[in-house]
N, C-alpha and C. Protein backbone atom coordinates (compact mmCIF):
# COMPACT_ATOMS: atom_id res chain seq x y z
N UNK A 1 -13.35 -18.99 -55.15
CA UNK A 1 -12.95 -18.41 -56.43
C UNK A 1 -14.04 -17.47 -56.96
N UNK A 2 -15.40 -18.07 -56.95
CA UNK A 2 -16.30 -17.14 -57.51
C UNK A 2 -16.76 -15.54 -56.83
N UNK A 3 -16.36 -15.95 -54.97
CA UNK A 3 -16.55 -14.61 -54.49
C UNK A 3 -15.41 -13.70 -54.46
N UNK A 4 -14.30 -13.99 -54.86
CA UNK A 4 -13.22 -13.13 -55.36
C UNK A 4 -13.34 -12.78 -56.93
N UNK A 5 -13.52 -13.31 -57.72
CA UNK A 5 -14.02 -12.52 -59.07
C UNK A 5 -14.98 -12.07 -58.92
N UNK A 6 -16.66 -11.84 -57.83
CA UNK A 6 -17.61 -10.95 -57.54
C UNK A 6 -16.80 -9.67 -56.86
N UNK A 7 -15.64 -10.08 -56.03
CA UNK A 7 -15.44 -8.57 -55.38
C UNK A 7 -14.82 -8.16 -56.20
N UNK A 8 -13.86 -8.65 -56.97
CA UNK A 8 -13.39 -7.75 -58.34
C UNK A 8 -13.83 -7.08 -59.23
N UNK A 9 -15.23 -7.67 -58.89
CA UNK A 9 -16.19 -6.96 -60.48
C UNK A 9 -16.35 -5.95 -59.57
N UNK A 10 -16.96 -6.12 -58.46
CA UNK A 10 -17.34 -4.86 -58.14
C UNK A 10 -16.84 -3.53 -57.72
N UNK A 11 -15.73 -4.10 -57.15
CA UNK A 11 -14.49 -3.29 -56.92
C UNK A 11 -14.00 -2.23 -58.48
N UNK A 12 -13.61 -2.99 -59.04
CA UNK A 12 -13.56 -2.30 -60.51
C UNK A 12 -14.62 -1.14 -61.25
N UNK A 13 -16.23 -1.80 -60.92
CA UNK A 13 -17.03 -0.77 -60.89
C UNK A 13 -17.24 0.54 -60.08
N UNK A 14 -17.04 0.01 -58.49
CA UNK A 14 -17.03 1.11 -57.79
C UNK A 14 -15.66 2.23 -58.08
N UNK A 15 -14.52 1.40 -58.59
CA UNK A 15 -13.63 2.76 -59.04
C UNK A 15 -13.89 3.53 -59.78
N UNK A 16 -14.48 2.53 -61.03
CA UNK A 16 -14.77 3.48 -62.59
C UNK A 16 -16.32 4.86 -61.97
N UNK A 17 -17.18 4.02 -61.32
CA UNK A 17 -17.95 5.33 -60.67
C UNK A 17 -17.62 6.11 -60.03
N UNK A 18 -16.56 6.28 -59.08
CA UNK A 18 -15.88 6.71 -58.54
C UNK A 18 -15.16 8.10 -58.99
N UNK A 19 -14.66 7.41 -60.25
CA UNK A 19 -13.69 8.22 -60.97
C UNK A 19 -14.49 9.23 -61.84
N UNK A 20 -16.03 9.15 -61.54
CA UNK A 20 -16.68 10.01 -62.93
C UNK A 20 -17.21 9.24 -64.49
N UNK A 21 -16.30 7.97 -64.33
CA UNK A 21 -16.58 7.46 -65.83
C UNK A 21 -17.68 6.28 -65.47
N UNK A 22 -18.75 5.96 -66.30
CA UNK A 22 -19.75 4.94 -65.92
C UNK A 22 -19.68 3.96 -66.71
N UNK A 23 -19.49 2.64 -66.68
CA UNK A 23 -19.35 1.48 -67.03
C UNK A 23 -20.84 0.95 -67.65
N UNK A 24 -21.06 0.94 -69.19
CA UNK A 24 -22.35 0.77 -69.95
C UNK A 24 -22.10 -0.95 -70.69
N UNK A 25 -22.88 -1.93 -71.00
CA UNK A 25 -23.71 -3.00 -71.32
C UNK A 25 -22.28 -2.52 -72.65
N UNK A 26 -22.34 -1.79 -73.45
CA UNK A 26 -21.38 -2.01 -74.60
C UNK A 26 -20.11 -1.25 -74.24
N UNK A 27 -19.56 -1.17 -73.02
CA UNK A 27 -18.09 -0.40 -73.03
C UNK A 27 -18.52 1.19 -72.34
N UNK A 28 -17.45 1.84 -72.61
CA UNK A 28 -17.91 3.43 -71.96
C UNK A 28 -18.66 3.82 -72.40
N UNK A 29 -19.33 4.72 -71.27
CA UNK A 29 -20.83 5.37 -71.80
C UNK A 29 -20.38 7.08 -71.85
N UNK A 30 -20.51 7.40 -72.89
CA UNK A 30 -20.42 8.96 -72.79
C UNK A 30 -20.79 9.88 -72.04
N UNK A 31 -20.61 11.46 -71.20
CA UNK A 31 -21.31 11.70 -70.09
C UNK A 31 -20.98 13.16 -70.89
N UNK A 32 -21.85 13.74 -70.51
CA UNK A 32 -22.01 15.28 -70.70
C UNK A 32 -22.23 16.40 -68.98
N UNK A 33 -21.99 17.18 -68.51
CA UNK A 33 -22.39 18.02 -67.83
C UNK A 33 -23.38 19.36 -68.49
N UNK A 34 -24.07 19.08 -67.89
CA UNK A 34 -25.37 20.45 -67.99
C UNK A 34 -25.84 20.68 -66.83
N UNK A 35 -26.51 22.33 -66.84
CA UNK A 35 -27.13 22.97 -65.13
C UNK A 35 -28.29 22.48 -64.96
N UNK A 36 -28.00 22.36 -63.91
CA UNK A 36 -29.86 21.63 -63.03
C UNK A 36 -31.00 22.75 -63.33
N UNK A 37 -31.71 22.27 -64.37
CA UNK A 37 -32.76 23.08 -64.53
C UNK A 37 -33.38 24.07 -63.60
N UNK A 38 -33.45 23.27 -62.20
CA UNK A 38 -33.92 24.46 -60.91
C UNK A 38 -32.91 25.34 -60.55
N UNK A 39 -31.98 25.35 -61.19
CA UNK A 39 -30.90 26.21 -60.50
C UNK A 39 -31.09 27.88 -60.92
N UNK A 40 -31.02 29.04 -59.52
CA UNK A 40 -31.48 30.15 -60.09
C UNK A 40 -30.48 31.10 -60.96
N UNK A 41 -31.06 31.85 -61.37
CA UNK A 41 -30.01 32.99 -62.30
C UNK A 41 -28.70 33.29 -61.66
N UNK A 42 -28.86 33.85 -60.90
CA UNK A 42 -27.52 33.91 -59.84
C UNK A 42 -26.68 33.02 -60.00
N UNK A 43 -26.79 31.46 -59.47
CA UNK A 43 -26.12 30.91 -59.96
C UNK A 43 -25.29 30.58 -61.08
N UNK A 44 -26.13 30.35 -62.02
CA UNK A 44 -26.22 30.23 -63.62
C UNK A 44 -25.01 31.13 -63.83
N UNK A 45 -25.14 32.38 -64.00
CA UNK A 45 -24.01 33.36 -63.44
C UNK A 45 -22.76 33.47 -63.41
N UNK A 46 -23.10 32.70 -62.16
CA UNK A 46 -21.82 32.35 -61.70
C UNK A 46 -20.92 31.44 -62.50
N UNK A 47 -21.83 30.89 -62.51
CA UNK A 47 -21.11 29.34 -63.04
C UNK A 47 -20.69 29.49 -64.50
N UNK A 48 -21.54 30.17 -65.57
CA UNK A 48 -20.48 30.62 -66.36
C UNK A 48 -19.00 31.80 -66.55
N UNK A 49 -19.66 32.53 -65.28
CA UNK A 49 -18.03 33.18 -65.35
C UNK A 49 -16.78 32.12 -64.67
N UNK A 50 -17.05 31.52 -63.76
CA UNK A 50 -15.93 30.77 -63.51
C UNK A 50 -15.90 29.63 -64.73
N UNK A 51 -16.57 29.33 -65.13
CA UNK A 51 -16.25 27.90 -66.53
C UNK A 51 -15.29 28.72 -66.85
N UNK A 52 -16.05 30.03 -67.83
CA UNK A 52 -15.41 30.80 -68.51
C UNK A 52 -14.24 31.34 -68.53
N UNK A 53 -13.79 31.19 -67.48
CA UNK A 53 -12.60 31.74 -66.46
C UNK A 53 -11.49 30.94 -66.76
N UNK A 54 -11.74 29.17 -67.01
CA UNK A 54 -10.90 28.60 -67.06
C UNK A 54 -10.90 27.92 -68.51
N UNK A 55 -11.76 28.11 -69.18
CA UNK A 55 -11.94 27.55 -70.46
C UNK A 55 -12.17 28.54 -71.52
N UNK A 56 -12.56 28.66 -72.96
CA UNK A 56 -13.05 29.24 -74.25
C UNK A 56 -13.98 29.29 -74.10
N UNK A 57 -15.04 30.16 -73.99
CA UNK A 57 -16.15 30.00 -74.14
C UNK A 57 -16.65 30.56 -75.68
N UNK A 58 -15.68 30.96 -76.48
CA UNK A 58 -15.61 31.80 -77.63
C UNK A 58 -17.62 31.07 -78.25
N UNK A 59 -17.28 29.42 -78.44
CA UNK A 59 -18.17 29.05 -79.11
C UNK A 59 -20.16 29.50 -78.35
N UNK A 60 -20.14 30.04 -77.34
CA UNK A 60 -21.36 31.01 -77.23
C UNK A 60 -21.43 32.05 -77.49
N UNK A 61 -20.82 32.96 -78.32
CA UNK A 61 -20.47 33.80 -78.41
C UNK A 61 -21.94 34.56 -79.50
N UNK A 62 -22.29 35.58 -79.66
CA UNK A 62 -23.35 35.33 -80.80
C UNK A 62 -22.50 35.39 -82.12
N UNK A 63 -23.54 35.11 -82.98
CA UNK A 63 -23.11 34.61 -84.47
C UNK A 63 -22.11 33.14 -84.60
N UNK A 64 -22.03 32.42 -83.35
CA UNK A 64 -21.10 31.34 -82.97
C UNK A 64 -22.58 29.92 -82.78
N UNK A 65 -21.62 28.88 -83.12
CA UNK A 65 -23.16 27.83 -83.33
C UNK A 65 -24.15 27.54 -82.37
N UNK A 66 -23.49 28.16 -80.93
CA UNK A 66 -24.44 27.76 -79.74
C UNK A 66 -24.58 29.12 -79.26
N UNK A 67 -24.45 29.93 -80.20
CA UNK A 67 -25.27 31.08 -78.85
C UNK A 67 -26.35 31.10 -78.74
N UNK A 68 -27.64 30.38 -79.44
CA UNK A 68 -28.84 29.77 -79.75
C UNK A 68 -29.13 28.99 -79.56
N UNK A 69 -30.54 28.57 -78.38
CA UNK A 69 -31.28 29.91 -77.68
C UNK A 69 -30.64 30.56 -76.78
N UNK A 70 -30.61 31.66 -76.49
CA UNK A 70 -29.83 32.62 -75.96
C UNK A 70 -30.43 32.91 -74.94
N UNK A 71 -30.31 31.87 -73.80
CA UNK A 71 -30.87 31.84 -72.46
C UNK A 71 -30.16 31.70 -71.99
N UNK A 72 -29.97 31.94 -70.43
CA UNK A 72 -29.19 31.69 -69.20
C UNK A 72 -28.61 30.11 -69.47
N UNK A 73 -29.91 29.19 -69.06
CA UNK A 73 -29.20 27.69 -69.18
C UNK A 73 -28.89 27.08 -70.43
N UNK A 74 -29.24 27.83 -70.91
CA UNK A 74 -28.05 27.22 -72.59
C UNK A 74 -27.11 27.61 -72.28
N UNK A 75 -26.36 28.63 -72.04
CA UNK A 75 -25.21 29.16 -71.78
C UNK A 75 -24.45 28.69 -70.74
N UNK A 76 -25.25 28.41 -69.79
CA UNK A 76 -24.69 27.52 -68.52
C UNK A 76 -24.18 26.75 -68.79
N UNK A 77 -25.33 25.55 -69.50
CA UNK A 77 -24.59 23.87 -69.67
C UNK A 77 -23.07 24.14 -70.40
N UNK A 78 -23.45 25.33 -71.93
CA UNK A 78 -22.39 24.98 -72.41
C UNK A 78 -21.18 24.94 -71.89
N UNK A 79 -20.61 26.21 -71.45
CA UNK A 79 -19.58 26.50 -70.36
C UNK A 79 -19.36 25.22 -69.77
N UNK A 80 -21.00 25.02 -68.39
CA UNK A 80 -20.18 24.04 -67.45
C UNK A 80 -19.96 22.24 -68.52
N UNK A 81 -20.66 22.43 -69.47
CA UNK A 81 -19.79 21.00 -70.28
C UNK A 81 -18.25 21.58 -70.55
N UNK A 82 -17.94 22.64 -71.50
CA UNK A 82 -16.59 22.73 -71.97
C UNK A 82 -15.70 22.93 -70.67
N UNK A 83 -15.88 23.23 -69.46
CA UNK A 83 -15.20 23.33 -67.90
C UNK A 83 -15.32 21.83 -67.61
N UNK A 84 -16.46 21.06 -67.52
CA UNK A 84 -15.98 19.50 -67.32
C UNK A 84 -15.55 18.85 -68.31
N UNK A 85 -15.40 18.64 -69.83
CA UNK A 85 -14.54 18.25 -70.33
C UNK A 85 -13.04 18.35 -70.44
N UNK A 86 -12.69 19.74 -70.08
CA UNK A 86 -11.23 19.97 -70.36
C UNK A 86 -10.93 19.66 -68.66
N UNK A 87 -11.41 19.36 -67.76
CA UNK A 87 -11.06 19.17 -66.55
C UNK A 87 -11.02 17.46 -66.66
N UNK A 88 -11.19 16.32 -67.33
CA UNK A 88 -11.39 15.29 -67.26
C UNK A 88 -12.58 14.21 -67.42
N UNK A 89 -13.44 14.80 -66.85
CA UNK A 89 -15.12 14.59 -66.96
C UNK A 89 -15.14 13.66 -65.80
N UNK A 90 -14.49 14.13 -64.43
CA UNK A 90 -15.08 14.20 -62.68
C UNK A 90 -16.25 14.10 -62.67
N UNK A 91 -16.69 13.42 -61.74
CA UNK A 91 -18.31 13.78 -60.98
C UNK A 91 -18.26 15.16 -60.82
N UNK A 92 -16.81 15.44 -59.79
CA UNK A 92 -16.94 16.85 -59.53
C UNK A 92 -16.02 18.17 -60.09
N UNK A 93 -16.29 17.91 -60.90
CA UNK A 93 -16.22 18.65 -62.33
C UNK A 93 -17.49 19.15 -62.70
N UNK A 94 -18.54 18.87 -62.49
CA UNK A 94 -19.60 18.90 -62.54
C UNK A 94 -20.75 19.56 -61.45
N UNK A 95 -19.67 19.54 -60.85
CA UNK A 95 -20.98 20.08 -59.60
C UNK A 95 -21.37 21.14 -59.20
N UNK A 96 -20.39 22.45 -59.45
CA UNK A 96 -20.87 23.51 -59.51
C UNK A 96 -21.51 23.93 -58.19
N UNK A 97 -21.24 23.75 -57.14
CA UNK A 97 -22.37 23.76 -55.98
C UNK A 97 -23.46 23.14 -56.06
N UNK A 98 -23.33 21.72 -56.76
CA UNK A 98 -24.73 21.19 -56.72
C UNK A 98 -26.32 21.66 -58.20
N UNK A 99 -25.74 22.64 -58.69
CA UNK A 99 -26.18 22.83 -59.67
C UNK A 99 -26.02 22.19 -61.17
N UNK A 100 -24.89 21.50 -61.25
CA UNK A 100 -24.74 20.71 -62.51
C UNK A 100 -25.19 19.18 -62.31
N UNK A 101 -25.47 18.65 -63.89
CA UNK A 101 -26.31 17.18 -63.79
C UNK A 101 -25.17 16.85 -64.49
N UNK A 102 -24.91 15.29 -64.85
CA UNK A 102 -24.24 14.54 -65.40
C UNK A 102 -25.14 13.51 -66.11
N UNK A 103 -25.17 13.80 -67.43
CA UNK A 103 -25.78 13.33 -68.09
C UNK A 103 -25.70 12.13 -69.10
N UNK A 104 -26.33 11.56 -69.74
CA UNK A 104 -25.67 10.46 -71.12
C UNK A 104 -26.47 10.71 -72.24
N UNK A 105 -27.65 11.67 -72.51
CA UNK A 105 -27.72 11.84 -73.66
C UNK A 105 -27.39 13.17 -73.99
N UNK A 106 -26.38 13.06 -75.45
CA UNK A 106 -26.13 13.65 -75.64
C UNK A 106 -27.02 15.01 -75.99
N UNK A 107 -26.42 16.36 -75.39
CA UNK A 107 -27.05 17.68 -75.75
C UNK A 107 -27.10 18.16 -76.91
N UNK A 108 -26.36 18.00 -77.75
CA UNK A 108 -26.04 19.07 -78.95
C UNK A 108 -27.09 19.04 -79.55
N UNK A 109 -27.01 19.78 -80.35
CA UNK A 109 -28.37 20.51 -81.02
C UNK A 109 -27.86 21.22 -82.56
N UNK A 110 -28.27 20.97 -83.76
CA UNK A 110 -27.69 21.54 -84.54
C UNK A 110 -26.64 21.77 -85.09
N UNK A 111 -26.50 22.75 -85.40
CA UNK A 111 -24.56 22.69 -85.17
C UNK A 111 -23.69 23.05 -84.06
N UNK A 112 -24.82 22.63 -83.24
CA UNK A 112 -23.73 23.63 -81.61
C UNK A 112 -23.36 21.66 -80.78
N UNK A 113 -22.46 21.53 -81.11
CA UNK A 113 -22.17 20.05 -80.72
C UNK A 113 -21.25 20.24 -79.52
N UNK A 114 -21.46 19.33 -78.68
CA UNK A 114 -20.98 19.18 -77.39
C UNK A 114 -20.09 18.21 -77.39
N UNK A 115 -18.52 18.98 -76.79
CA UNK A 115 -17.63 17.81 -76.54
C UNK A 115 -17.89 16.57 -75.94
């Protein structure tokens, strides 16, 4: 009995990781996507025209709450967060070729708040 409710627990965990969502000590843990700091311009790039491609990016926009600081990877994360949120919030939703992190503390900053 007890090693069938161990493979259940774990079984259950390995789906929920599986699926992108991570199983935290008080219930779901929130996850954000942002670009891997080492990732080069080129990329960066990229990766916001395709977010952009499939999502709003209106809110980087300047005079908009996150177009500040007005760097490459600010602009990145935001995109590739608003591209992995409206996609579900996947591992790979996130991956970008390996350039996006999946994160749990939250990014926002100010008034530029992250879904």
């Amino acid at each position: 009995m007890a090693k069938a409710v161990a493979g259940a627990v774990t079984l259950s965990f390995l789906l929920l990781f599986l699926s992108g969502d991570l199983l935290a000590v008080n219930g779901y843990q929130k996850t954000w996507c942002v670009a891997r700091p080492s990732s080069d311009h080129a990329t960066l790039l990229a990766n916001i025209d395709y977010a952009c491609s499939q999502v709003d990016c209106r809110i980087m926009q300047k005079g908009c709450p996150c177009f500040y600081p007005d760097n490459l990877i600010n602009h990145a994360s935001i995109a590739m967060n608003l591209y992995y949120n409206s996609k579900g919030k996947n591992q790979w939703n996130c991956d970008f070729r390996g350039s996006g992190l999946i994160v749990i503390t939250d990014p926002s900053y100010g008034n530029c708040l992250y879904p």
